[in-house]
Protein backbone atom coordinates (compact mmCIF):
# COMPACT_ATOMS: atom_id res chain seq x y z
CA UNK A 1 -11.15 -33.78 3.52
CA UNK A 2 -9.50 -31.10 0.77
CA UNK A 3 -5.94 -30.53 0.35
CA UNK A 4 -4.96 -27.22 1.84
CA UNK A 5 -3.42 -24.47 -0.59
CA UNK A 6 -0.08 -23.18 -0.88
CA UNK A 7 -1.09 -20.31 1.54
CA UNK A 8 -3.20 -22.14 3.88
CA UNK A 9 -0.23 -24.63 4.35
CA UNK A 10 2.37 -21.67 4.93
CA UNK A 11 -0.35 -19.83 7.41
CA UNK A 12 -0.92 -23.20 9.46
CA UNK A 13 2.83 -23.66 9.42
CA UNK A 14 3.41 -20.49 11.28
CA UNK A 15 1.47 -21.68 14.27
CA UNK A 16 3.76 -24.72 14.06
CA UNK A 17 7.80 -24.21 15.64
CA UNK A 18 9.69 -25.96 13.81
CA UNK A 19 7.73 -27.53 11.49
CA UNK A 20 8.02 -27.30 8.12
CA UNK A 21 7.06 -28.40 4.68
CA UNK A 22 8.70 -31.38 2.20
CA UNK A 23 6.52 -31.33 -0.57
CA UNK A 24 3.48 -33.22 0.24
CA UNK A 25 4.03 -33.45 3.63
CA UNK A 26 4.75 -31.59 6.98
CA UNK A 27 7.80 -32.70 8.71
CA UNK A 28 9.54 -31.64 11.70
CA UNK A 29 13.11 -33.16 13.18
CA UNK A 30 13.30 -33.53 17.04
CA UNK A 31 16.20 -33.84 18.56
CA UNK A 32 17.29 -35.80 21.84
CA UNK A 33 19.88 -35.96 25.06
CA UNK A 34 19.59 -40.63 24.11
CA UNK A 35 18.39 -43.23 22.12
CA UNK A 36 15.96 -44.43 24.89
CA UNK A 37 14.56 -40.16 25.36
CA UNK A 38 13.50 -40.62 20.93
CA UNK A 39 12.05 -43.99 21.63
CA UNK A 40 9.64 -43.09 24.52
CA UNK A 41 9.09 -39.88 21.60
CA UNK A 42 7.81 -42.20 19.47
CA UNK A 43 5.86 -44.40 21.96
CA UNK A 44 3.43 -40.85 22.71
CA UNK A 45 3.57 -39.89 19.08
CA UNK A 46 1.89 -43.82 18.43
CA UNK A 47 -0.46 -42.77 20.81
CA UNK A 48 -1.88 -40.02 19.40
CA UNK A 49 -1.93 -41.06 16.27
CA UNK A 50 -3.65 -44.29 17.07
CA UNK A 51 -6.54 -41.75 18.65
CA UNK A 52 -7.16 -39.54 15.50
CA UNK A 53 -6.66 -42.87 13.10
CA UNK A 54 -3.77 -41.08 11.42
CA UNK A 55 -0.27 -41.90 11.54
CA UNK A 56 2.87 -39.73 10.22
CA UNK A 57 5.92 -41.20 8.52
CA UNK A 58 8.42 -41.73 11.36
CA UNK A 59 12.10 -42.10 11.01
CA UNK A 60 14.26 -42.28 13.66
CA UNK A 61 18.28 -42.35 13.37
CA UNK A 62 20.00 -42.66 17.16
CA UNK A 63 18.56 -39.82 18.72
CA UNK A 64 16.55 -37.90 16.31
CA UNK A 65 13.41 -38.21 15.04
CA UNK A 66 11.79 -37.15 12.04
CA UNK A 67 7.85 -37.06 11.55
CA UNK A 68 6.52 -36.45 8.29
CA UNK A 69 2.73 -36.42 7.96
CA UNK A 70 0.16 -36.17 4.91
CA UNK A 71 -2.99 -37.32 4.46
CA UNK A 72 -2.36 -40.24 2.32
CA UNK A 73 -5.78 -40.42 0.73
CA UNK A 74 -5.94 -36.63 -0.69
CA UNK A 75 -2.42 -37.22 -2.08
CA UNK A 76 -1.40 -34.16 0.38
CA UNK A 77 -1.36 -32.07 2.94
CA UNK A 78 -5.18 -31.30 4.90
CA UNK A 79 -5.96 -29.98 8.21
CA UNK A 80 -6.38 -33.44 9.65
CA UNK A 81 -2.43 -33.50 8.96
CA UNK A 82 -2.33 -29.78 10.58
CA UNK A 83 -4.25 -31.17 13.56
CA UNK A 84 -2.38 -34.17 14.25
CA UNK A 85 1.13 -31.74 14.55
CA UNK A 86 -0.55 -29.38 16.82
CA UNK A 87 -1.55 -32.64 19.25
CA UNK A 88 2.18 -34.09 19.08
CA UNK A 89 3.29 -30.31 20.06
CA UNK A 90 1.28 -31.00 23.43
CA UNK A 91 3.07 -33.58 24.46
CA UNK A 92 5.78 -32.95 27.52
CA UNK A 93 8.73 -34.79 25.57
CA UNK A 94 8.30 -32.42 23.30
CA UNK A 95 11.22 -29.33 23.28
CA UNK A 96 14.87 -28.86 22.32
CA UNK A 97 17.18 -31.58 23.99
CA UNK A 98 20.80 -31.59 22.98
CA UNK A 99 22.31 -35.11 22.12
CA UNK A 100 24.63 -36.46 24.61
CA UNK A 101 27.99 -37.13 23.60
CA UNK A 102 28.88 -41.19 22.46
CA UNK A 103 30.30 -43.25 25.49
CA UNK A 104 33.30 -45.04 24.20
């Protein structure tokens, strides 16, 4: 599968909220109310990427999550990469969630 261009990177990334572009990758932060909410996050995310046989860079730090994805065999960003965002987006844990303040 090609790398996408510049401009077929920056068109697919406008059918994307939120997602954006770190050099060779897409990447998108999510953002939730607890620790557990990011977890479960992950747990779908694993799923779908297990499916499609591609799996994104994932980074989580208390209760956000960052997913970075490339196609690690072009070197880059392809629609496979595009494809795999767009499934993630489907899933219901997906959406703005405001952490929850520390209990003491």
């Amino acid at each position: 599968m090609a790398k996408l261009s510049d401009a077929e990177i920056e068109r697919a990334l406008k059918s994307l909220k939120g997602w954006g572009r770190d050099g060779d990758f897409i990447t998108k932060e999510f953002r939730f109310r607890a620790f557990m909410e990011g977890i479960r996050f992950v747990d779908d995310v694993a799923v779908i990427a297990e499916s499609q046989e591609h799996h994104p860079d994932i980074h989580v730090v208390w209760t956000t999550v960052t997913l970075k994805i490339q196609t690690h065999d072009e070197g880059g960003i392809t629609n496979w990469d595009v494809a795999l965002a767009k499934e993630i987006e489907k899933r219901p844990s997906v959406g703005p969630k405001k952490p929850s303040k520390p209990k003491p």
